[in-house]
Structures are given as structure tokens and as C-alpha cells.
C-alpha atoms as a PDB file:
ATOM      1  CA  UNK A   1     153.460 125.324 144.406  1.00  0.00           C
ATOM      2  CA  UNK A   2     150.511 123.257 143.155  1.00  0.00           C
ATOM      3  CA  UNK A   3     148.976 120.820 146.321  1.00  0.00           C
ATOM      4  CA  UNK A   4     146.642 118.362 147.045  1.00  0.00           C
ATOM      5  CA  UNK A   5     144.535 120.284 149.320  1.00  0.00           C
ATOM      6  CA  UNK A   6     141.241 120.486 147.136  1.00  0.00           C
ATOM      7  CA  UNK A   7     141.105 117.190 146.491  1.00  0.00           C
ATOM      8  CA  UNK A   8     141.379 115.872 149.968  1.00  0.00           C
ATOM      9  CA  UNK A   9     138.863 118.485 150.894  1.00  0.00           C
ATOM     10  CA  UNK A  10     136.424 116.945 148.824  1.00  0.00           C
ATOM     11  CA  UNK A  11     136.745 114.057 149.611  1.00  0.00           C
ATOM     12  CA  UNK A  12     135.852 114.606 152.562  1.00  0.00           C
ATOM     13  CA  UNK A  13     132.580 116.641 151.569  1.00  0.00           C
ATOM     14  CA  UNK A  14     133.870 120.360 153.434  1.00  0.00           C
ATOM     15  CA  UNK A  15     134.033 123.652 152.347  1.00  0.00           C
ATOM     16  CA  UNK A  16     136.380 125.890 152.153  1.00  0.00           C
ATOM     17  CA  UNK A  17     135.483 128.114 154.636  1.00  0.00           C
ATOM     18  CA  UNK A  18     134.788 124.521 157.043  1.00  0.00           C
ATOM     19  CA  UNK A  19     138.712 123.537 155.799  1.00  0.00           C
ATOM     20  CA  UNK A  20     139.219 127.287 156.801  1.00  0.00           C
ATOM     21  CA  UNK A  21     137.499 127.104 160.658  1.00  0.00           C
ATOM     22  CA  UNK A  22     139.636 123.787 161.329  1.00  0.00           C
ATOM     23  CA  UNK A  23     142.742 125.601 160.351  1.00  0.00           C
ATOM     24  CA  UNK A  24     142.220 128.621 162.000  1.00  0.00           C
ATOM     25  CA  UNK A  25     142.265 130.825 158.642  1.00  0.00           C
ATOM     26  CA  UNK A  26     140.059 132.278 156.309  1.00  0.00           C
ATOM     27  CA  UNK A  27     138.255 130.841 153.191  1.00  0.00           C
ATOM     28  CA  UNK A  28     140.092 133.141 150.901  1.00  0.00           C
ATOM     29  CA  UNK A  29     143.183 131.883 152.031  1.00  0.00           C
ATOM     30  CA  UNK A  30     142.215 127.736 151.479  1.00  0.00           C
ATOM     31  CA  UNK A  31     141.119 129.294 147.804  1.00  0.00           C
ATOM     32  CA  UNK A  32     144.569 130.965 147.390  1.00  0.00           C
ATOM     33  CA  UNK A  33     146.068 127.963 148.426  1.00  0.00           C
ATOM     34  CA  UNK A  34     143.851 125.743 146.439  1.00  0.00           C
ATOM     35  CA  UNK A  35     144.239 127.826 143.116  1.00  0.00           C
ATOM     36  CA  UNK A  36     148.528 128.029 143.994  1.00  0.00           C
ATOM     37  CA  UNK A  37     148.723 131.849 144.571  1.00  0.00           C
ATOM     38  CA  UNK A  38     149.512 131.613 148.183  1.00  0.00           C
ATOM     39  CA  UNK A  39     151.881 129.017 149.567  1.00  0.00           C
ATOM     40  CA  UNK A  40     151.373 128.308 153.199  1.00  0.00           C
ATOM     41  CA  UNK A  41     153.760 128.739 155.900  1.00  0.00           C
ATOM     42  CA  UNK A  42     155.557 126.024 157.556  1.00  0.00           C
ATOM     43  CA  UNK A  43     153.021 125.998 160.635  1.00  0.00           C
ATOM     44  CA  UNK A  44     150.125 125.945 158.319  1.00  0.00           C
ATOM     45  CA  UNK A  45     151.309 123.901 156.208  1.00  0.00           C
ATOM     46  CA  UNK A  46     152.391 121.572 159.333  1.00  0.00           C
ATOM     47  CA  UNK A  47     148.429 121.318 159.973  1.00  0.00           C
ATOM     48  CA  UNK A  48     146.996 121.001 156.758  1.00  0.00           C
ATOM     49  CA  UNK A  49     149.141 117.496 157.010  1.00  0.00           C
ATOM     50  CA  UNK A  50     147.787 116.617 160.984  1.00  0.00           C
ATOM     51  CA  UNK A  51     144.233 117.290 159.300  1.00  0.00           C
ATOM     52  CA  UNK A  52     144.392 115.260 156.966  1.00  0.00           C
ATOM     53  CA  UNK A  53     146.536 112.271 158.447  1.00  0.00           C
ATOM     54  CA  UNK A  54     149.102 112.664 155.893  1.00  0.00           C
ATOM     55  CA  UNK A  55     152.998 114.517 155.196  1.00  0.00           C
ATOM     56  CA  UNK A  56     153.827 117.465 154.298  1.00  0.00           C
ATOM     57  CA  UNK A  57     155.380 115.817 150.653  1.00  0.00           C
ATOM     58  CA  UNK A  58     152.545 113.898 149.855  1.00  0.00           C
ATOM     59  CA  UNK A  59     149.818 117.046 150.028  1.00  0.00           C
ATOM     60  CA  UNK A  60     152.307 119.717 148.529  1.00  0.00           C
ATOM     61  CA  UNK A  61     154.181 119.637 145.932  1.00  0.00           C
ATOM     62  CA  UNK A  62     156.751 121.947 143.176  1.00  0.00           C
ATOM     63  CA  UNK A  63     155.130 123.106 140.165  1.00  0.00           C
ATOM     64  CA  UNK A  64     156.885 121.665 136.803  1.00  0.00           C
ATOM     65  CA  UNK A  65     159.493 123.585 135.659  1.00  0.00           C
ATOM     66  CA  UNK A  66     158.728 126.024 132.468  1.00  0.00           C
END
């Protein structure tokens, strides 16, 4: 699942490890979710969205098919 998440954490000038404290997880897992190896769970992905004022579809998003 590719995402948005790096981008809008940018934007707003934060690390991953301050994206990580406001979510209540660690850095490793905003990089896994950045990079696409780990897709977060509903909850998580629930407040990634509230953070950042936005939906779930517009942050996260299917990979194109092969």
C-alpha cells in the first residue's frame, strides 16, 4: 500500500520519530509505513487521518497493479 504519510510529514517540518510520539508508535514503524512494508491497522490508520485533518482515502492508497 503506498500512502501519503511522508509527504504530509514534511510538510509539516516533523520527524519521524515526532510523527511517531503523536501516534503513540515507534519511528521504525512511521519508516515502514513510509517506505510501504508495513500497512497500518485500522486504529492507526484511523489517527494518522485525525492528525493530519484528512480521510483515510486521501492519505492511503493501493499500489498499481503489476
Amino acid at each position: 500500500m503506498k500512502s501519503r504519510v511522508r509527504e504530509l510529514r514534511e510538510e509539516r517540518g516533523w520527524s519521524q520519530a515526532q510523527l511517531g510520539e503523536r501516534l503513540e508508535v515507534s519511528r521504525q514503524t512511521v519508516n515502514a509505513i513510509e517506505t510501504g512494508k508495513y500497512d497500518p491497522s485500522l486504529p492507526l490508520a484511523f489517527r494518522i487521518a485525525g492528525l493530519f485533518a484528512s480521510t483515510i482515502e486521501a492519505i492511503f492508497f493501493p499500489e498499481d497493479p503489476e
